[in-house]
C-alpha atoms as a PDB file:
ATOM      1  CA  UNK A   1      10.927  10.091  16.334  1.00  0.00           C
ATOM      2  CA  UNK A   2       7.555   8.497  17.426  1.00  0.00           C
ATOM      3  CA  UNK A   3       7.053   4.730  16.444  1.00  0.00           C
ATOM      4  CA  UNK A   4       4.894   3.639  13.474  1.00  0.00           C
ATOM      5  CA  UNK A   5       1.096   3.044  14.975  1.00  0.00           C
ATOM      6  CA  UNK A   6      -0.145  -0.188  13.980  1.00  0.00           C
ATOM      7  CA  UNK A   7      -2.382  -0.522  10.558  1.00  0.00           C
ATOM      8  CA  UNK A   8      -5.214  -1.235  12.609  1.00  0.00           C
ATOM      9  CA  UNK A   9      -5.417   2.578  13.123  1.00  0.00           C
ATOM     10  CA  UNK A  10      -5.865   2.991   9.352  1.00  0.00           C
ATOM     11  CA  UNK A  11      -7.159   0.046   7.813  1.00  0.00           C
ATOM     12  CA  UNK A  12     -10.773   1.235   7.658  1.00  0.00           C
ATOM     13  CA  UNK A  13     -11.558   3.452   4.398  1.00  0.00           C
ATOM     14  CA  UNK A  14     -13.192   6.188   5.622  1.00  0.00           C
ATOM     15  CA  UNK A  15     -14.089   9.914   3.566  1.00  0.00           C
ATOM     16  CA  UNK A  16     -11.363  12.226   5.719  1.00  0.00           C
ATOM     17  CA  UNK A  17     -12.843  15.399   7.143  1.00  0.00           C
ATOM     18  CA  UNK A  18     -11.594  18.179   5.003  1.00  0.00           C
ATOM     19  CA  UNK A  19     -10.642  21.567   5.881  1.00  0.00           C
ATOM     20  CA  UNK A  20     -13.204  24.392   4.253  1.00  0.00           C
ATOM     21  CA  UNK A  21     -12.025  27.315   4.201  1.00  0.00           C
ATOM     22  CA  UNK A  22     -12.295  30.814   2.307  1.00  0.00           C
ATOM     23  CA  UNK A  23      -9.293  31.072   1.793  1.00  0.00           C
ATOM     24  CA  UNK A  24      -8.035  28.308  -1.252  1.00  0.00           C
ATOM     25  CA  UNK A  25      -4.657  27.834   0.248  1.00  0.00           C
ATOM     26  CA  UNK A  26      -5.789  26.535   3.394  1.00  0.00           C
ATOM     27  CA  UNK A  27      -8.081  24.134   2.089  1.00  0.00           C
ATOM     28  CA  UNK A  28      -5.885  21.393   1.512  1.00  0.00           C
ATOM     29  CA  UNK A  29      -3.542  19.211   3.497  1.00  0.00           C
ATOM     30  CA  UNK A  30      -0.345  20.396   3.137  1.00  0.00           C
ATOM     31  CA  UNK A  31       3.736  18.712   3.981  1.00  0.00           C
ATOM     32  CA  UNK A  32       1.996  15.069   2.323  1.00  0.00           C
ATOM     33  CA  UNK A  33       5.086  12.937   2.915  1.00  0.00           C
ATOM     34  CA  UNK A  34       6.295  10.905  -0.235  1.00  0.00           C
ATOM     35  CA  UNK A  35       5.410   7.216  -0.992  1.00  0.00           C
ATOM     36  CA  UNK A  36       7.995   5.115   0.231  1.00  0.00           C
ATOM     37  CA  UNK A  37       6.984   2.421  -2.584  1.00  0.00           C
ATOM     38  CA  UNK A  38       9.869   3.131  -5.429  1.00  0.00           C
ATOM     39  CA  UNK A  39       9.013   1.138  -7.944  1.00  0.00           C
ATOM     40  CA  UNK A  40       5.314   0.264  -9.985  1.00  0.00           C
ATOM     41  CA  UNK A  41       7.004  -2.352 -12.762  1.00  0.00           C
ATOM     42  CA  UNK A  42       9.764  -4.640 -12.314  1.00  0.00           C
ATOM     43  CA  UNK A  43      10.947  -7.736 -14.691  1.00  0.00           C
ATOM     44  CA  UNK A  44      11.228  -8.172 -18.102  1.00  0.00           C
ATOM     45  CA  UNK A  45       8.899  -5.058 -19.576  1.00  0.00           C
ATOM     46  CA  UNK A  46       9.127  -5.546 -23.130  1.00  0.00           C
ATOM     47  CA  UNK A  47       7.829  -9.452 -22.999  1.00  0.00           C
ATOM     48  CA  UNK A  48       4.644 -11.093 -23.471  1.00  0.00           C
ATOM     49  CA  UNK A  49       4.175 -13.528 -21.448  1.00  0.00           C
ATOM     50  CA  UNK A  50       1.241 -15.957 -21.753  1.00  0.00           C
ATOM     51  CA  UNK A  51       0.127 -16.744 -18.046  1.00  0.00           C
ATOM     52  CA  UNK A  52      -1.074 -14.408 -15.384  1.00  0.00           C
ATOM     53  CA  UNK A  53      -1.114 -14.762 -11.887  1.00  0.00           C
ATOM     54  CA  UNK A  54      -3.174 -12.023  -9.865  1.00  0.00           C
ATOM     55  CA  UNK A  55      -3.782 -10.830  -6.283  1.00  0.00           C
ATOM     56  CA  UNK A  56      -7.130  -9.809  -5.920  1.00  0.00           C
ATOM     57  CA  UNK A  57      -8.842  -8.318  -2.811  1.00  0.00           C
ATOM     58  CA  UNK A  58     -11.509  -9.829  -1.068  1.00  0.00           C
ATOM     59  CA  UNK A  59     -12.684  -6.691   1.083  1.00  0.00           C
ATOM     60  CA  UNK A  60     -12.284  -2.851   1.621  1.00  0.00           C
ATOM     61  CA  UNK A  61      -9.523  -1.519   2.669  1.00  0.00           C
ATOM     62  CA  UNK A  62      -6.500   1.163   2.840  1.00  0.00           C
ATOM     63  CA  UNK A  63      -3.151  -0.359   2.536  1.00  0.00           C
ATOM     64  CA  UNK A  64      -0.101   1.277   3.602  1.00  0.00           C
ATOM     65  CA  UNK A  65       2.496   2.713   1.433  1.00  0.00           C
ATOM     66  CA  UNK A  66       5.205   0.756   3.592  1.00  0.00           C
ATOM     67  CA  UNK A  67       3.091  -2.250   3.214  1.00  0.00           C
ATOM     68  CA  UNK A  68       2.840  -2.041  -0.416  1.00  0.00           C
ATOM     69  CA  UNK A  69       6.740  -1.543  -0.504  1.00  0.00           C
ATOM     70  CA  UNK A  70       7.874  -4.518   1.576  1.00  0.00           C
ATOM     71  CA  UNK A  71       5.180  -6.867  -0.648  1.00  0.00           C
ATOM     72  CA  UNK A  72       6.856  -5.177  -3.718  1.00  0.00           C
ATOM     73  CA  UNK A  73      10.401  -6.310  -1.937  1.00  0.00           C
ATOM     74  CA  UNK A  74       9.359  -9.823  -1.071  1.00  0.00           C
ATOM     75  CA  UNK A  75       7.967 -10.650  -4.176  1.00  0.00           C
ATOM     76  CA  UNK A  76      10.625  -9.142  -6.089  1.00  0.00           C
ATOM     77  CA  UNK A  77      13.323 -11.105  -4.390  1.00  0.00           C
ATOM     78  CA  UNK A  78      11.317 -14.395  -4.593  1.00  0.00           C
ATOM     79  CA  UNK A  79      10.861 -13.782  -8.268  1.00  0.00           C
ATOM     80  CA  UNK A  80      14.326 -13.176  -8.855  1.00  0.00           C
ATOM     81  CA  UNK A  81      15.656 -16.041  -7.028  1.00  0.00           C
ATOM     82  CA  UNK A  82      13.605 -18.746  -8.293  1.00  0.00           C
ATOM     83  CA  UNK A  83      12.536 -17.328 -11.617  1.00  0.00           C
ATOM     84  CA  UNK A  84      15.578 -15.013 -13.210  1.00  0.00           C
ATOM     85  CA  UNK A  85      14.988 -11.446 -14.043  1.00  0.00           C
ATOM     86  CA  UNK A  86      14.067 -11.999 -17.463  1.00  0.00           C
ATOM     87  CA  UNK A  87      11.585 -14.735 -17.503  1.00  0.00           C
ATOM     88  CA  UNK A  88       8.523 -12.257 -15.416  1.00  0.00           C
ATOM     89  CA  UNK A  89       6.912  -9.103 -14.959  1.00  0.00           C
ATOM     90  CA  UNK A  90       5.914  -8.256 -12.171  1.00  0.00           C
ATOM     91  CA  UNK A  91       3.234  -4.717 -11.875  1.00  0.00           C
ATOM     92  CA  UNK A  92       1.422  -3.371  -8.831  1.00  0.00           C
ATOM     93  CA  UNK A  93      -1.745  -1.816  -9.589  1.00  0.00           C
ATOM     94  CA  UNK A  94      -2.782   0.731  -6.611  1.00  0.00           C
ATOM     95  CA  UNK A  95      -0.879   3.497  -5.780  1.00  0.00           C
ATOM     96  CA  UNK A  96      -1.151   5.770  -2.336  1.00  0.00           C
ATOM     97  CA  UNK A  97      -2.846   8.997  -2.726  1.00  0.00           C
ATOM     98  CA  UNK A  98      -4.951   8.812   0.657  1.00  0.00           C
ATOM     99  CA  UNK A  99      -3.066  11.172   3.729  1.00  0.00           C
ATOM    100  CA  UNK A 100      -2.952   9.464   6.612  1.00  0.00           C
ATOM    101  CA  UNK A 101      -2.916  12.082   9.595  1.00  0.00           C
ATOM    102  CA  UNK A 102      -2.566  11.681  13.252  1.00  0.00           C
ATOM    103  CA  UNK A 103      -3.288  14.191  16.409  1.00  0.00           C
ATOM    104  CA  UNK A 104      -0.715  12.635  18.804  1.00  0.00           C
ATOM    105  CA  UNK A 105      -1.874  13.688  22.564  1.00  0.00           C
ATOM    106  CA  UNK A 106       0.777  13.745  25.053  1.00  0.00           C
ATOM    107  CA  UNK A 107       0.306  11.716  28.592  1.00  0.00           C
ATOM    108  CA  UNK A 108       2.284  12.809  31.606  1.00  0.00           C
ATOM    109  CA  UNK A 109       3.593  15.555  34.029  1.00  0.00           C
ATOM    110  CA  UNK A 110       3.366  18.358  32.305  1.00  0.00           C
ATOM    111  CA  UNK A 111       1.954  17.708  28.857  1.00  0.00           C
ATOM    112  CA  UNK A 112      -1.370  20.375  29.192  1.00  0.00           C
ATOM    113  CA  UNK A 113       0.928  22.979  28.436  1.00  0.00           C
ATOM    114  CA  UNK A 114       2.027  22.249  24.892  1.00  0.00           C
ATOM    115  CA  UNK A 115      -0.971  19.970  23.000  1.00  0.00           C
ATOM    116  CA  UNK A 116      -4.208  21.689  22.235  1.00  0.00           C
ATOM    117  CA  UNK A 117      -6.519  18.498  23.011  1.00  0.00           C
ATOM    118  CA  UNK A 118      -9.375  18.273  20.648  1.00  0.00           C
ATOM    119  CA  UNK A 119     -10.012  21.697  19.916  1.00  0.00           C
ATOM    120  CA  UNK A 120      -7.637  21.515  16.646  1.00  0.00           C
ATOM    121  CA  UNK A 121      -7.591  18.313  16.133  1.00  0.00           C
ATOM    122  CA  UNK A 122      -7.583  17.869  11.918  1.00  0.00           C
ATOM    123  CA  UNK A 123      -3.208  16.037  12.367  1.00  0.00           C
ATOM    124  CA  UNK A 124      -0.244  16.057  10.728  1.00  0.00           C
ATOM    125  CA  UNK A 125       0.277  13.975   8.117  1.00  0.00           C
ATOM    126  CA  UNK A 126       2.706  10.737   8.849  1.00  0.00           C
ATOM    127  CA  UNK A 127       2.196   8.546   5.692  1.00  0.00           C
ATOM    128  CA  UNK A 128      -0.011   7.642   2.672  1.00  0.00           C
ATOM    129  CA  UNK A 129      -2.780   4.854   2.167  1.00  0.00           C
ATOM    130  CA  UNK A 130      -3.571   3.257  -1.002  1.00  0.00           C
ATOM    131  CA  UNK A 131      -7.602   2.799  -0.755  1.00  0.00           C
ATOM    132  CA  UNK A 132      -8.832  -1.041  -2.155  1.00  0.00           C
ATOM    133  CA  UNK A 133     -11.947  -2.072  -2.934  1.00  0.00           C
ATOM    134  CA  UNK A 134     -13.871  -5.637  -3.158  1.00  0.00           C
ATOM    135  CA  UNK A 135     -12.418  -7.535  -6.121  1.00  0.00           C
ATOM    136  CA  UNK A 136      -9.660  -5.067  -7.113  1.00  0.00           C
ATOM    137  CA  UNK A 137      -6.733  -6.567  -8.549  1.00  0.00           C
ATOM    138  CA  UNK A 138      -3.689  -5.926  -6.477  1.00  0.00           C
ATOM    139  CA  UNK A 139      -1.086  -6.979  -7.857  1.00  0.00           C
ATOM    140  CA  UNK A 140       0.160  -9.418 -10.852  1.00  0.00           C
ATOM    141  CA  UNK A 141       3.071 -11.428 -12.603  1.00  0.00           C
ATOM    142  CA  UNK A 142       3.249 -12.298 -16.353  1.00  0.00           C
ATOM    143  CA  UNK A 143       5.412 -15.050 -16.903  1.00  0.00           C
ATOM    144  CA  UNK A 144       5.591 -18.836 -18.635  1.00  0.00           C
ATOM    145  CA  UNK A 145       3.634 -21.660 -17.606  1.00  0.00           C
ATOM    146  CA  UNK A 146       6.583 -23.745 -16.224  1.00  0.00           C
ATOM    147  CA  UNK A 147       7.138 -20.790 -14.138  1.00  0.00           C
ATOM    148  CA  UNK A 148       3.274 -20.166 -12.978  1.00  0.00           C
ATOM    149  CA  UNK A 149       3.892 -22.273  -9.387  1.00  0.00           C
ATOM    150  CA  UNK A 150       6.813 -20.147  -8.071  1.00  0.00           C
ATOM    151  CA  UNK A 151       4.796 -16.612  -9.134  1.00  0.00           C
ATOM    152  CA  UNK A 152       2.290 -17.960  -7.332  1.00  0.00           C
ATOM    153  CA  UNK A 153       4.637 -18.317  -4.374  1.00  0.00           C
ATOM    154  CA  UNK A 154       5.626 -15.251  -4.797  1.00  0.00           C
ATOM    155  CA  UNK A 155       2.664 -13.763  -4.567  1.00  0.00           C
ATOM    156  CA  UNK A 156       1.663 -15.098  -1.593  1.00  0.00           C
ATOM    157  CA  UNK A 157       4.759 -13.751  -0.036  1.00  0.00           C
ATOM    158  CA  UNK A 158       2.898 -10.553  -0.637  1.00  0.00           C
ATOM    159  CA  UNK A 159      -0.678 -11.447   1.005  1.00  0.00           C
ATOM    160  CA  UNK A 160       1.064 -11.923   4.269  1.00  0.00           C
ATOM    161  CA  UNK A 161       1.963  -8.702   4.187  1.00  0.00           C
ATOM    162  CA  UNK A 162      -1.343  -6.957   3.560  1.00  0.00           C
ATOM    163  CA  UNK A 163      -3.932  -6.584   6.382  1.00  0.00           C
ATOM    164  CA  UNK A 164      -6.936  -7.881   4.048  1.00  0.00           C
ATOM    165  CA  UNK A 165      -8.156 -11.372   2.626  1.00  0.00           C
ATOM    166  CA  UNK A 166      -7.052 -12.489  -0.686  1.00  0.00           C
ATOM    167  CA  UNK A 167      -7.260 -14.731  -3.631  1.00  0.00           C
ATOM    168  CA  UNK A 168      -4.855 -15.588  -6.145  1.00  0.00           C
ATOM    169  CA  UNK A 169      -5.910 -16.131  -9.340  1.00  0.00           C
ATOM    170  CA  UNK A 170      -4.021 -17.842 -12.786  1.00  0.00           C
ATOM    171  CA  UNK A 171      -5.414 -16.948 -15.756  1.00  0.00           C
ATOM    172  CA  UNK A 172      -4.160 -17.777 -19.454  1.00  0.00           C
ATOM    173  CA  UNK A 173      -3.655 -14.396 -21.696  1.00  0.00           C
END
């Protein structure tokens, strides 16, 4: 199994290059792996909380479905820990429909007799990419206002694990 390429490789949003074709079944990229985020909502759903503390973007750009994830984990165990389970709700907003695909070219003795270069180069697909845009609201926690300064915390937890600039923002409901 080949290692996970860094998310310099895909943080740019760019359109893909789609396959046209006459016939419909080969127009499309097919074997599009599932997200590895599990979960959208977590917390207390049925609550209304009065304060809300949001992630917001402060550029373009596609964000990994294992990066979403492991901010989803993080934040998740800091709310937990500091807040309880029932005083939050936690939501993330984008979800990864973008395929990711990669033509992996093979270096060494030997390796011009099984890869076809650039002649068919369109990839397989290895993961999915959530596409953000300037100002888009990430992620956010509901919760109580003595609470407010550990979601915050929490949500920073989460920044450090996207490759893009951030704010966080509190706002009263």
């Amino acid at each position: 199994m080949a290692r996970l390429r860094k998310a310099v490789c895909y943080r740019k949003i760019e359109r893909p290059y789609t396959r046209k074709s006459r016939k419909r079944e080969k127009s499309y990229v097919r074997g599009a792996p599932y997200p590895k985020i599990v979960m959208f909502d977590m917390g207390n759903k049925s609550a209304n909380f009065p304060y809300r503390v949001k992630l917001i973007s402060k550029n373009n750009v596609q964000i990994r479905h294992n990066a979403l994830e492991s901010a989803r984990v993080a934040v998740n165990k800091q709310l937990t820990k500091f807040i309880g389970t029932n005083n939050y709700y936690f939501k993330i907003k984008p979800f990864p429909h973008h395929i990711l695909r990669e033509n992996p070219l093979a270096a060494g003795a030997g390796a011009d007799r099984f890869q076809t270069g650039m002649s068919h180069a369109f990839g397989k697909p290895i993961g999915l990419a959530a596409q953000v845009r300037k100002g888009q609201e990430l992620m956010y926690v509901d919760t109580d206002e003595k609470f407010v300064e550990a979601a915050k915390k929490a949500i920073k937890q989460a920044a450090y694990k996207f490759p893009l600039k951030v704010k966080i923002e509190v706002v009263k409901k």
